[in-house]
C-alpha atoms as a PDB file:
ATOM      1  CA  UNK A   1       0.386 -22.726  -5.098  1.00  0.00           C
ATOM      2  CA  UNK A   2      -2.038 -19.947  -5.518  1.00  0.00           C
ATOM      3  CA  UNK A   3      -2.893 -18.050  -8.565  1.00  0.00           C
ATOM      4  CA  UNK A   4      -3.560 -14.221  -8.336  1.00  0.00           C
ATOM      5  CA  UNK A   5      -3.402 -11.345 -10.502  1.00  0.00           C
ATOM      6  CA  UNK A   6      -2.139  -8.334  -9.045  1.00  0.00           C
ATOM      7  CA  UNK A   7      -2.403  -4.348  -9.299  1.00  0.00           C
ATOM      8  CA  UNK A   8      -6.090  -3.254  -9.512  1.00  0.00           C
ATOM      9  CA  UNK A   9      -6.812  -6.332  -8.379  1.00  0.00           C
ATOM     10  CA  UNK A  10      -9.212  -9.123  -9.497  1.00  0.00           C
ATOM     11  CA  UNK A  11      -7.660 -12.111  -7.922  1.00  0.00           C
ATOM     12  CA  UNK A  12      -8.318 -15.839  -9.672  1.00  0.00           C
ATOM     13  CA  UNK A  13      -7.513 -18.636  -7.082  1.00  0.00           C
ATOM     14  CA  UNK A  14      -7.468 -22.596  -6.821  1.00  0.00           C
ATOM     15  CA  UNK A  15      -7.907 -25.075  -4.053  1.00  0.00           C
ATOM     16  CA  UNK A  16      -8.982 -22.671  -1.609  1.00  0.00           C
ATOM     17  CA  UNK A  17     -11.974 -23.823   0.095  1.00  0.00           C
ATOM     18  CA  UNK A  18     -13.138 -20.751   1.467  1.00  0.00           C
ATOM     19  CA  UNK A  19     -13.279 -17.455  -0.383  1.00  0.00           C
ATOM     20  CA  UNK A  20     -15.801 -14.234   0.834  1.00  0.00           C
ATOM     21  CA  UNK A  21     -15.238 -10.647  -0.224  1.00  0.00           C
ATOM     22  CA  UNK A  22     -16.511  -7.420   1.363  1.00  0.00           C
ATOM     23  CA  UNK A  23     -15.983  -4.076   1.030  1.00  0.00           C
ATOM     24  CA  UNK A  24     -14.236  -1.900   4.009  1.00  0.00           C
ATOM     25  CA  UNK A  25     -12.272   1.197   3.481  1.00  0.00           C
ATOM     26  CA  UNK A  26     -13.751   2.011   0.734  1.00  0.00           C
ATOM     27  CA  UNK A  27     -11.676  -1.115  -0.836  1.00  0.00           C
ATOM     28  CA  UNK A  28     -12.632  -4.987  -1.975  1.00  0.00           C
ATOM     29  CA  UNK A  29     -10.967  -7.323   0.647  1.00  0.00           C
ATOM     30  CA  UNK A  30     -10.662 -10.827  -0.502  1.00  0.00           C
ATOM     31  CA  UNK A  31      -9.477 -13.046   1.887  1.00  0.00           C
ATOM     32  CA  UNK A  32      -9.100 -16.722   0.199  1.00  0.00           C
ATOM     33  CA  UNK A  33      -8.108 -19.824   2.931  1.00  0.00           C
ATOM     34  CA  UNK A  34      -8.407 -23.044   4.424  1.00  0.00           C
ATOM     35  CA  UNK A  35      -9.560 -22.500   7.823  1.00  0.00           C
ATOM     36  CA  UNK A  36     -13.811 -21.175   7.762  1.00  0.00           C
ATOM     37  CA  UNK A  37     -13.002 -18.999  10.696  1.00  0.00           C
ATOM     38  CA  UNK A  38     -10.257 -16.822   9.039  1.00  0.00           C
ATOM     39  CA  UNK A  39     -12.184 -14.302   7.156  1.00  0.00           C
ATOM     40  CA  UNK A  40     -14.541 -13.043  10.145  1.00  0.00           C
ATOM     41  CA  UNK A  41     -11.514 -12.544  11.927  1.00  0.00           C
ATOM     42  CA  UNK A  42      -9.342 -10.593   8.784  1.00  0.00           C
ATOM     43  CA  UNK A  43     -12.403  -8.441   8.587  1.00  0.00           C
ATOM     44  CA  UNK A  44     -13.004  -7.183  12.081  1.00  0.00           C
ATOM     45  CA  UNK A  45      -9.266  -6.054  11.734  1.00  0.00           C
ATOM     46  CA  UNK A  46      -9.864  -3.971   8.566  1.00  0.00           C
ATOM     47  CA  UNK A  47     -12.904  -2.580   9.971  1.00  0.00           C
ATOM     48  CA  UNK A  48     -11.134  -1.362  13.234  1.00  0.00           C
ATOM     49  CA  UNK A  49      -8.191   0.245  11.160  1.00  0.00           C
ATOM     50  CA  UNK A  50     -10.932   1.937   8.917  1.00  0.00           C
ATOM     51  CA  UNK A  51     -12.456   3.582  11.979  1.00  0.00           C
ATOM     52  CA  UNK A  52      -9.183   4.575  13.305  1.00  0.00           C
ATOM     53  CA  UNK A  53      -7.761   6.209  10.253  1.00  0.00           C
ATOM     54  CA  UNK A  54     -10.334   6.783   7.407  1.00  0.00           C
ATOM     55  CA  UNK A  55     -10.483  10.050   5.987  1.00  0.00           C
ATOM     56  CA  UNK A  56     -13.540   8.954   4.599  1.00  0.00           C
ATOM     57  CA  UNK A  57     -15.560   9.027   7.654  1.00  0.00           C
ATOM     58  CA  UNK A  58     -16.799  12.057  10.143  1.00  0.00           C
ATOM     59  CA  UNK A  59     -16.760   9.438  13.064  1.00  0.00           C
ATOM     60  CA  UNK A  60     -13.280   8.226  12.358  1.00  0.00           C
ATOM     61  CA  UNK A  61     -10.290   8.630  14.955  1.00  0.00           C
ATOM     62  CA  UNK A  62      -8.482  10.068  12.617  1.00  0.00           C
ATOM     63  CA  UNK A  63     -10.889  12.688  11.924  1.00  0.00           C
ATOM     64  CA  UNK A  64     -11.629  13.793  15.401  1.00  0.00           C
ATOM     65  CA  UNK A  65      -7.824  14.577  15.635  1.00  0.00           C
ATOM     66  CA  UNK A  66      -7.644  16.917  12.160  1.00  0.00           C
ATOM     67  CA  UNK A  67     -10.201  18.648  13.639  1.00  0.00           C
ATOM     68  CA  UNK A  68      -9.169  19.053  17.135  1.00  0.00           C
ATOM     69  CA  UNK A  69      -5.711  18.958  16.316  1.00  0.00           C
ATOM     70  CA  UNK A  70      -4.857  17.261  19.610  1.00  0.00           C
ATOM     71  CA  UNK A  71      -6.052  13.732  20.847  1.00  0.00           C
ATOM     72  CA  UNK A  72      -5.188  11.035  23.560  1.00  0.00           C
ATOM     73  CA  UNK A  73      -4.430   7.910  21.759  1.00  0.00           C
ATOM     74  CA  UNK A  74      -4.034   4.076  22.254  1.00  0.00           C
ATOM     75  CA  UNK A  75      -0.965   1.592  21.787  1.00  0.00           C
ATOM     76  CA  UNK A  76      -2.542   1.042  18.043  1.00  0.00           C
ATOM     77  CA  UNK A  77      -2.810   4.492  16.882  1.00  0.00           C
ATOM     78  CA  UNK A  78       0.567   5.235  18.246  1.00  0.00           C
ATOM     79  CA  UNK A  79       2.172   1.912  16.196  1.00  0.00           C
ATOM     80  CA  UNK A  80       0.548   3.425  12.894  1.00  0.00           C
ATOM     81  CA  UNK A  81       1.870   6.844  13.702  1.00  0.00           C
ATOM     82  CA  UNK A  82       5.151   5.726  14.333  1.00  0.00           C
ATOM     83  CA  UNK A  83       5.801   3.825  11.367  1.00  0.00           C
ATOM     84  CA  UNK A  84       4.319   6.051   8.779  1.00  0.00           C
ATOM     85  CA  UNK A  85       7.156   8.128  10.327  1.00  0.00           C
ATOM     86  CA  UNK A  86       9.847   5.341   9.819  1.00  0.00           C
ATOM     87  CA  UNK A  87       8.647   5.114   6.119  1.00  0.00           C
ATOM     88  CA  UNK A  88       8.666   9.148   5.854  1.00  0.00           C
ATOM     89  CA  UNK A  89      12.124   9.288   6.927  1.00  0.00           C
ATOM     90  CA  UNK A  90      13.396   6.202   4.948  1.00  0.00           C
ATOM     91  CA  UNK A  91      11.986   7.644   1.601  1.00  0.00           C
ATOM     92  CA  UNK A  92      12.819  10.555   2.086  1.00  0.00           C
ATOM     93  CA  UNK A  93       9.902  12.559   2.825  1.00  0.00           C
ATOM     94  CA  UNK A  94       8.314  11.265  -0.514  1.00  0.00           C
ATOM     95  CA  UNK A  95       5.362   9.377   1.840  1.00  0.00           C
ATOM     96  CA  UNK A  96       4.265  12.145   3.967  1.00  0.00           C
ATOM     97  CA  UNK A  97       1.465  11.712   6.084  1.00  0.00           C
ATOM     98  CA  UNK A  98       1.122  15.431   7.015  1.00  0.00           C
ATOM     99  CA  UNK A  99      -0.568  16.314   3.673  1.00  0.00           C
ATOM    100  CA  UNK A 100      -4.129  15.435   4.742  1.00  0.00           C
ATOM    101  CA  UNK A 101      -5.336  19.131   4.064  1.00  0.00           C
ATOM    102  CA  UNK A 102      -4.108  18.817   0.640  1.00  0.00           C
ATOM    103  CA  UNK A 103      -5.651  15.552  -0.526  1.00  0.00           C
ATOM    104  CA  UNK A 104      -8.766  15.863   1.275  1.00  0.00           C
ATOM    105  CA  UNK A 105      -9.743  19.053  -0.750  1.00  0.00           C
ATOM    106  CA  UNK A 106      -8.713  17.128  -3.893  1.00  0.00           C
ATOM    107  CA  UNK A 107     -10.548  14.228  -2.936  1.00  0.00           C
ATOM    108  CA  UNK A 108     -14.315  13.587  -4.630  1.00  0.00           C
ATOM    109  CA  UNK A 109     -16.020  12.199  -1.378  1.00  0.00           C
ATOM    110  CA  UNK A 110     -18.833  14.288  -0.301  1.00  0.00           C
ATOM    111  CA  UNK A 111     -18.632  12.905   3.455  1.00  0.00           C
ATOM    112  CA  UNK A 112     -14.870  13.077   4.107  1.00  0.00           C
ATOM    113  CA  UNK A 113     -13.695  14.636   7.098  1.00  0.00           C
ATOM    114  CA  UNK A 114     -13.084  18.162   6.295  1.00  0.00           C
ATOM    115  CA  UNK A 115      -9.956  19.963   5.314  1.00  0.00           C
ATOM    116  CA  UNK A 116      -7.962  23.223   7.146  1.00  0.00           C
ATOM    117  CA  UNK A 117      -7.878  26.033   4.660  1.00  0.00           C
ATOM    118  CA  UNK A 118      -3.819  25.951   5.550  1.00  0.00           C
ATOM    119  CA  UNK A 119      -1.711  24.097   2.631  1.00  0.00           C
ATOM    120  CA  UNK A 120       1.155  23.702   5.834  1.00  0.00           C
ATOM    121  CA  UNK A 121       2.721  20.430   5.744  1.00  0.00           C
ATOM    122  CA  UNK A 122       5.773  19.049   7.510  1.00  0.00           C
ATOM    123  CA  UNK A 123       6.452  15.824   9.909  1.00  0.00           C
ATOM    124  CA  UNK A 124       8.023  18.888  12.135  1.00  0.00           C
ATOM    125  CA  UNK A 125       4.326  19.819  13.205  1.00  0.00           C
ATOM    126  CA  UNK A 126       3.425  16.660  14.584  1.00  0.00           C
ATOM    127  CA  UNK A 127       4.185  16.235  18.439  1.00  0.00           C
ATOM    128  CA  UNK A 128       4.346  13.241  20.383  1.00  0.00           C
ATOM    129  CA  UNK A 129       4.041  13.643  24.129  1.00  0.00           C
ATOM    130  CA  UNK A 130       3.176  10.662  25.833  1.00  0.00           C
ATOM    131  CA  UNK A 131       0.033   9.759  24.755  1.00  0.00           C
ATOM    132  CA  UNK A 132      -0.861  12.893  23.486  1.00  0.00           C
ATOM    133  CA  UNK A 133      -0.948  13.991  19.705  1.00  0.00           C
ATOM    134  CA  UNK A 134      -0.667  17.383  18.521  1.00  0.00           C
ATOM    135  CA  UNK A 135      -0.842  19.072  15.271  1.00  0.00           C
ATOM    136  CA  UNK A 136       0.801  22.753  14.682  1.00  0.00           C
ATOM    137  CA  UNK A 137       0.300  24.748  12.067  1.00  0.00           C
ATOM    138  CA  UNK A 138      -2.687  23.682  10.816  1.00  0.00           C
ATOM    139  CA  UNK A 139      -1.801  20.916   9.275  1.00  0.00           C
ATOM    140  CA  UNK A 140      -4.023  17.462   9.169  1.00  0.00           C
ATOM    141  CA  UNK A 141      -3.011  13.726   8.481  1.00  0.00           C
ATOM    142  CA  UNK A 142      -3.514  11.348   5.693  1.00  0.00           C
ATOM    143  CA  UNK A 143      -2.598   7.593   6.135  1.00  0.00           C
ATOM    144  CA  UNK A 144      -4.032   6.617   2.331  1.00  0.00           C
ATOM    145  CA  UNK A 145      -0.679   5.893   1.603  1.00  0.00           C
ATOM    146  CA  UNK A 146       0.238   3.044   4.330  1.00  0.00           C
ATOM    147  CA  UNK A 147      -3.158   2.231   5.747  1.00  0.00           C
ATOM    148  CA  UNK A 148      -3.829  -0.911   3.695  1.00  0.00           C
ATOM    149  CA  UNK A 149      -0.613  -2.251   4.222  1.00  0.00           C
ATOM    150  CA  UNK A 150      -0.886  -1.729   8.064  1.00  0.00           C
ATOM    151  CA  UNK A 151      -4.590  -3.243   8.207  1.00  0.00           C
ATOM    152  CA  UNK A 152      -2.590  -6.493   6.007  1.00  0.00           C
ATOM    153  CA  UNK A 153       0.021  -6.685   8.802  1.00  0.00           C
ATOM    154  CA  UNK A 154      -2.333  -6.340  11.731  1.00  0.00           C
ATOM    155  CA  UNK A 155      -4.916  -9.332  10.028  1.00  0.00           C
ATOM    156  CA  UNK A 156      -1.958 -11.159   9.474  1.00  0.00           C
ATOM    157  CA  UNK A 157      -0.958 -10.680  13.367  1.00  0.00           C
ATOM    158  CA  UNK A 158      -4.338 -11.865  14.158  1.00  0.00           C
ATOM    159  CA  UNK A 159      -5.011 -15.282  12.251  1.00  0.00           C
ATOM    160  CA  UNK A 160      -0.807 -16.443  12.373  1.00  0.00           C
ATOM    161  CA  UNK A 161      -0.619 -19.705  13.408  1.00  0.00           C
ATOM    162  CA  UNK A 162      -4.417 -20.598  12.513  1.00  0.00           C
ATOM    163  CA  UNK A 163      -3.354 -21.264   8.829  1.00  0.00           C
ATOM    164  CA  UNK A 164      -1.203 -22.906   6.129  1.00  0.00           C
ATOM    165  CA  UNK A 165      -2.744 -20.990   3.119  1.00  0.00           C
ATOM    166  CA  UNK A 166      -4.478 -17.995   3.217  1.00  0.00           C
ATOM    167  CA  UNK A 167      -4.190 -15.443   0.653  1.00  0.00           C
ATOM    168  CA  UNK A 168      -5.543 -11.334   1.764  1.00  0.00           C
ATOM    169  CA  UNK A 169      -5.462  -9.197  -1.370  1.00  0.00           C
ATOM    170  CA  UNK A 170      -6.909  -5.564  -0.308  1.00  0.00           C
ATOM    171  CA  UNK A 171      -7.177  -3.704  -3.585  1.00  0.00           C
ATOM    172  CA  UNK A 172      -3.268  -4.364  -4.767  1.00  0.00           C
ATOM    173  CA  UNK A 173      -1.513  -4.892  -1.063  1.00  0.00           C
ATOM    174  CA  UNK A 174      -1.295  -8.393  -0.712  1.00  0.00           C
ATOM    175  CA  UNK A 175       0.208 -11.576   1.804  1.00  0.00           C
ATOM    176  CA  UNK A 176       0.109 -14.691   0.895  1.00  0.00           C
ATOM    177  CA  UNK A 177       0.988 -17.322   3.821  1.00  0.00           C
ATOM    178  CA  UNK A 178       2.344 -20.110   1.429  1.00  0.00           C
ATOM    179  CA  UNK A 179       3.675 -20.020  -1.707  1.00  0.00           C
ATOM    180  CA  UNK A 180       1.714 -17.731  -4.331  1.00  0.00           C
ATOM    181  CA  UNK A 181       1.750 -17.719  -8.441  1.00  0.00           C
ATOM    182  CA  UNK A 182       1.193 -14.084  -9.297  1.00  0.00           C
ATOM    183  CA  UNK A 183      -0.056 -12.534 -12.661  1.00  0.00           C
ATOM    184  CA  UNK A 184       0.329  -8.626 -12.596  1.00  0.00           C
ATOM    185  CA  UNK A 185      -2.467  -6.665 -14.829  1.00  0.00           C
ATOM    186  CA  UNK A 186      -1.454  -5.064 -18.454  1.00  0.00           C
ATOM    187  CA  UNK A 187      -1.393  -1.555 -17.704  1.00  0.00           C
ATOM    188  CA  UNK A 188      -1.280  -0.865 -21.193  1.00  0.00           C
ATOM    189  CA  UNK A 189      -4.390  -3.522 -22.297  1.00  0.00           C
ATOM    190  CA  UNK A 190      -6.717  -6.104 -20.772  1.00  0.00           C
ATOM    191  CA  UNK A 191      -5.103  -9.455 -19.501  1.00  0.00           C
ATOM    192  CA  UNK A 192      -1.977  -9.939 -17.847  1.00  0.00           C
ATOM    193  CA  UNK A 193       1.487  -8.124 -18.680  1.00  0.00           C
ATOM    194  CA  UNK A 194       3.538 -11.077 -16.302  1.00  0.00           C
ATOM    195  CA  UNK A 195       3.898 -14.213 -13.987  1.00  0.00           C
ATOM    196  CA  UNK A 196       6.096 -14.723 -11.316  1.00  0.00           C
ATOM    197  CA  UNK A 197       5.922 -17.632  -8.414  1.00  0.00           C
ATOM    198  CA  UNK A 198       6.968 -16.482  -4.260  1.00  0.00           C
ATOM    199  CA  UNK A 199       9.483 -18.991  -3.186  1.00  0.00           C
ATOM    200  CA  UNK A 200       9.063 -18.022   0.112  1.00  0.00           C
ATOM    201  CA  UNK A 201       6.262 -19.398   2.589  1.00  0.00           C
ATOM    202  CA  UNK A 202       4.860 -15.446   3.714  1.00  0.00           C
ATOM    203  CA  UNK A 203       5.579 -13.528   0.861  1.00  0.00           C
ATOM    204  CA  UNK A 204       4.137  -9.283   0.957  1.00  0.00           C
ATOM    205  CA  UNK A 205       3.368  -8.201  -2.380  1.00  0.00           C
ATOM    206  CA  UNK A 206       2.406  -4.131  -2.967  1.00  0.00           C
ATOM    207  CA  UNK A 207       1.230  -2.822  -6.448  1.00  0.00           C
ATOM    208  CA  UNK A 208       0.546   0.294  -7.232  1.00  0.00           C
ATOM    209  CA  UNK A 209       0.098   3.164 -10.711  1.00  0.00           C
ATOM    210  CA  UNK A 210      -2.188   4.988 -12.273  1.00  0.00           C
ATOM    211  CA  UNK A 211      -4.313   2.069 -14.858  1.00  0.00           C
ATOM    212  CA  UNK A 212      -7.695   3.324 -15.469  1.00  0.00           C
ATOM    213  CA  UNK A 213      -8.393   5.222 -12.109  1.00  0.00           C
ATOM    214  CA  UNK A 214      -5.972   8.044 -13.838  1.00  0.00           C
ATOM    215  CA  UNK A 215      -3.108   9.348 -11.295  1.00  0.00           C
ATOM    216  CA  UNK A 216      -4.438   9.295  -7.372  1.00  0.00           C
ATOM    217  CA  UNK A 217      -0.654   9.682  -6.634  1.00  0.00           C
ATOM    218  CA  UNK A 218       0.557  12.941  -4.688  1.00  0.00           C
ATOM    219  CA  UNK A 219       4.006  13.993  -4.743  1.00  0.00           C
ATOM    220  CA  UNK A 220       4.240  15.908  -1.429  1.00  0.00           C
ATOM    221  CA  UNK A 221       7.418  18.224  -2.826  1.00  0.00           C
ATOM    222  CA  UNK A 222       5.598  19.435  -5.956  1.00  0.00           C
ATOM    223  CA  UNK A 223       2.180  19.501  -3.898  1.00  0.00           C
ATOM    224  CA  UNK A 224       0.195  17.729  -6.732  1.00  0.00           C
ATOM    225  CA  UNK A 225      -0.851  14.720  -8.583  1.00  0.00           C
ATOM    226  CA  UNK A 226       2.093  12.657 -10.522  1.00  0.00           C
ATOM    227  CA  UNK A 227       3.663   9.321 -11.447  1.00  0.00           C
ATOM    228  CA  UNK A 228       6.974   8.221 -12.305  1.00  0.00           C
ATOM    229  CA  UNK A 229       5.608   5.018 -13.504  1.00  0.00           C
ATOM    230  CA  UNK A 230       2.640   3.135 -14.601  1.00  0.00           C
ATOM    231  CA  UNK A 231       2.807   0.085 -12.830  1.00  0.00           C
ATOM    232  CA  UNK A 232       4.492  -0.717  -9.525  1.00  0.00           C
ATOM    233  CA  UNK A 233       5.006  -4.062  -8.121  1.00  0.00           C
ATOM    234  CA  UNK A 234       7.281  -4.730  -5.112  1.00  0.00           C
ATOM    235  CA  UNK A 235       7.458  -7.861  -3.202  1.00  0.00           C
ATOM    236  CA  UNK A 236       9.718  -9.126  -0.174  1.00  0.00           C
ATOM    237  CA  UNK A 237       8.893 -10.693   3.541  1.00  0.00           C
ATOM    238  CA  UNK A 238       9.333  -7.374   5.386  1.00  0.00           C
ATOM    239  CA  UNK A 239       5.976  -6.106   6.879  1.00  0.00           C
ATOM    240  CA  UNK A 240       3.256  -5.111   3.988  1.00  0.00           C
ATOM    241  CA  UNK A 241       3.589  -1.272   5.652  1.00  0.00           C
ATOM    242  CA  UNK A 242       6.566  -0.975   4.612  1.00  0.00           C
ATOM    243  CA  UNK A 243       6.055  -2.339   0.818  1.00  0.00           C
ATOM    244  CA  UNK A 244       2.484  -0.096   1.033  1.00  0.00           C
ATOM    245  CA  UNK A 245       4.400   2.943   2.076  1.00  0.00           C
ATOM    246  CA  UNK A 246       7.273   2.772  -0.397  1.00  0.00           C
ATOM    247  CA  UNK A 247       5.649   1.756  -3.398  1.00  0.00           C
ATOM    248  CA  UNK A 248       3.695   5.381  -2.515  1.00  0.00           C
ATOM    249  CA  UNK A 249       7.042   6.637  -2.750  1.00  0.00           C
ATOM    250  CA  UNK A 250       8.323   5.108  -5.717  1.00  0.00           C
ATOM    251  CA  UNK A 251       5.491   6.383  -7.716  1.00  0.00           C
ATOM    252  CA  UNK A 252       6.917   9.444  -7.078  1.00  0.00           C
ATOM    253  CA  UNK A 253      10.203   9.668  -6.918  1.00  0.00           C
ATOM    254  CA  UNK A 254      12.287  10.146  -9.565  1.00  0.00           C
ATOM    255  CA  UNK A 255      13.395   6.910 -11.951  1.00  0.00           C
ATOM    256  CA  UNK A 256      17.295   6.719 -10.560  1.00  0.00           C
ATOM    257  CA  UNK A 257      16.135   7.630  -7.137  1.00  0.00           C
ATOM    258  CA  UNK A 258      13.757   4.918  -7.056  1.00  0.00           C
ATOM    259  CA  UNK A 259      15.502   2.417  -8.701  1.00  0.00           C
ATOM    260  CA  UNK A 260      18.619   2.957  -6.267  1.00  0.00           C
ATOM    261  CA  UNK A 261      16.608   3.217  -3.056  1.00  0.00           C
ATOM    262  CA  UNK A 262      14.727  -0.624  -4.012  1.00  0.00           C
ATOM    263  CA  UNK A 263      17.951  -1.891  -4.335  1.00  0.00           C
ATOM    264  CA  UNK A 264      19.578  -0.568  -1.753  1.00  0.00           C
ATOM    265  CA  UNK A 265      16.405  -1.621   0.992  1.00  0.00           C
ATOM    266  CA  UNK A 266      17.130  -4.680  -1.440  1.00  0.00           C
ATOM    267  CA  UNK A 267      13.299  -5.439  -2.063  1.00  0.00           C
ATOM    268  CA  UNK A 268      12.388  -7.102  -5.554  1.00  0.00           C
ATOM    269  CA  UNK A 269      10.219  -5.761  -7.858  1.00  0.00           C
ATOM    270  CA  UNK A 270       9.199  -4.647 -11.413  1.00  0.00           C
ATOM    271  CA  UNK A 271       8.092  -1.112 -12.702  1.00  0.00           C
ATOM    272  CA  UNK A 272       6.519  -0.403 -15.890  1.00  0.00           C
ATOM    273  CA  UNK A 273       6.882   2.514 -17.921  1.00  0.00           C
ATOM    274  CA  UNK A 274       4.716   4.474 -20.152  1.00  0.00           C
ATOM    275  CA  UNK A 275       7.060   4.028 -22.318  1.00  0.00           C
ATOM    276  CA  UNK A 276       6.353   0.483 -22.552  1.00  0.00           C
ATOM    277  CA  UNK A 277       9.412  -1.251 -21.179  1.00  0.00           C
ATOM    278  CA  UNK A 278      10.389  -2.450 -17.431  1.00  0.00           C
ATOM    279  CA  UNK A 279      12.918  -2.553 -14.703  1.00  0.00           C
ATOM    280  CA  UNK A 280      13.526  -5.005 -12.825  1.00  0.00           C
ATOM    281  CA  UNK A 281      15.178  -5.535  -8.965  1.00  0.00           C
ATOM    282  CA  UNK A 282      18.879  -6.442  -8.383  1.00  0.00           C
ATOM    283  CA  UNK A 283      17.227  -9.194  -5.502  1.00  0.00           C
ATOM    284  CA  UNK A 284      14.207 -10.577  -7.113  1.00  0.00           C
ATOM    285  CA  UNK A 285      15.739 -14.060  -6.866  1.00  0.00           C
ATOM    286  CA  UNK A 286      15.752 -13.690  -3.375  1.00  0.00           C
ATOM    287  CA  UNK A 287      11.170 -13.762  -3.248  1.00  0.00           C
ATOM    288  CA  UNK A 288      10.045 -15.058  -6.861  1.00  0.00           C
ATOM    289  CA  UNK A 289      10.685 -17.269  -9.722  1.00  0.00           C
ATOM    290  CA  UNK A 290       9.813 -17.854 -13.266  1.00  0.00           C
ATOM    291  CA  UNK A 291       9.515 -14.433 -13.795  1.00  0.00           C
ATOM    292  CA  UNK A 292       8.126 -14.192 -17.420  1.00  0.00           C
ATOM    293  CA  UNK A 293       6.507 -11.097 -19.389  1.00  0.00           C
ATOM    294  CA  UNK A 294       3.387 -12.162 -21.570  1.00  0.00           C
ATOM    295  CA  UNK A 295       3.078  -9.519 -24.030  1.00  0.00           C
ATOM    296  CA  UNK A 296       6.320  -7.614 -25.781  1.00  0.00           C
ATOM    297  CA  UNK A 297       7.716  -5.724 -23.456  1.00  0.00           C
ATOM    298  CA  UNK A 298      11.641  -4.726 -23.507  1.00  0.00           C
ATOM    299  CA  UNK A 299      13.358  -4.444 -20.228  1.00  0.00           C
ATOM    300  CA  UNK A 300      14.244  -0.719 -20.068  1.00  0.00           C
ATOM    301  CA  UNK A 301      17.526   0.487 -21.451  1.00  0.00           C
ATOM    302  CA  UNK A 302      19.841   1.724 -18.396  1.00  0.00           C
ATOM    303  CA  UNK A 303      20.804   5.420 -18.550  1.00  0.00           C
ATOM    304  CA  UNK A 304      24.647   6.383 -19.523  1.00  0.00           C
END
């Protein structure tokens, strides 16, 4: 049993023998395990996705095809691609990767790839033709919302087998391979709001909110900054894209809409309002146990 303590991350473990930390996409990636040779490996992955799909960096794949707006690519550019559209269409449009324009120029990095004057956006303008990529209308791409998540799944790909425990926590997206005991951050204080225990032996785990980095969340409909909630955490065994892409989505949405859609994909979790009570999933029981709130907070009356 491992001990973590999720959303904005600073993760506490025992009996792990080998623990190292660096930083890639702009991000702390912990990887905690029992096998030396894991971390070197989880790394190299998170550096490749980084210089795929960083908007962070001139050099990046991803930036060469905003500013072309039309690029050959490879088997693992097309798998991120073609998810992020899965998720788009599954929530809805609320995680839409076509708004790179738009949160580039609100972005505060000096050296991220530039943004198209055009505020176009729209899944419509992308084109897939073989193994050719093209963008209409201006419009650039943005994988902040799924990209950790997809660099989780593809380190996971890489070291399965290898391991019995390993734990990768990049920055709130997290998979633990055993069973984890999970402390989620006070959004409202310092310390821990709750604890839950996986019951499963590869549990995902995606936090997200707004905590002391203020809202970083864009609502691609209202074409700004918002939040539904102020702390996110979803957890199931589906792939950590997936629980990346729609806890982007949830942030978002609004509270019945969200609520109903994590049922009905029937992934567990708890979100915290501002108003200082929670919600929690019709199928937690199904990834975690001992659920248990450390401070005072009220499960959220339901709406008449």
């Amino acid at each position: 049993m491992y001990l973590i303590t999720v959303a904005l991350l600073v993760c506490v473990s025992l009996s792990f023998p080998y623990e190292r930390t660096k930083y890639i996409m702009g991000i702390p990636v912990t990887v905690k395990t029992d096998r030396r040779e894991v971390p070197a490996k989880i790394f190299s992955v998170f550096k490749k996705v980084d210089f795929y799909f960083s908007n962070y960096r001139k050099d990046s794949i991803l930036c060469r095809l905003n500013r072309q707006k039309i690029l050959n690519i490879d088997n693992f550019f097309r798998q991120m691609l073609e998810k992020s559209l899965t998720i788009y269409k599954d929530t809805y449009g609320y995680t839409d990767i076509s708004i790179g324009n738009l949160t580039v120029r609100n972005g505060h990095a000096v050296d991220r790839c530039p943004a198209e004057k055009s505020d176009t956006t729209g899944i419509q303008n992308i084109t897939i033709k073989g193994s050719v990529v093209v963008l209409k209308n201006g419009i650039s791409l943005d994988f902040g919302a799924v990209g950790k998540g997809f660099a989780v799944d593809r380190a996971v790909e890489e070291i399965r087998g290898e391991t019995e425990k390993t734990v990768i926590n990049a920055s709130g997206e997290i998979r633990c391979i055993g069973k984890c005991s999970v402390f989620i951050k006070n959004p409202f204080g310092n310390g821990a709001v709750a604890h839950f225990k996986t019951v499963k032996q590869e549990t995902g785990i995606s936090t997200s909110g707004t905590y002391e980095r203020g809202n970083h969340l864009f609502n691609p409909f209202r074409k700004e900054f918002s939040a539904s909630f102020i702390s996110i955490t979803l957890f199931s065994d589906i792939e950590n894209v997936y629980l990346d892409g729609y806890a982007t989505a949830v942030s978002v949405m609004p509270e019945e809409m969200a609520v109903e859609f994590l049922n009905r994909k029937k992934i567990g979790f708890v979100l915290i309002k501002k108003e200082r009570c929670y919600i929690k999933g019709r199928y937690n029981d199904r990834f975690i146990t001992e659920l248990t709130f450390l401070i005072n907070l009220p499960e959220c009356k339901k709406r008449r």
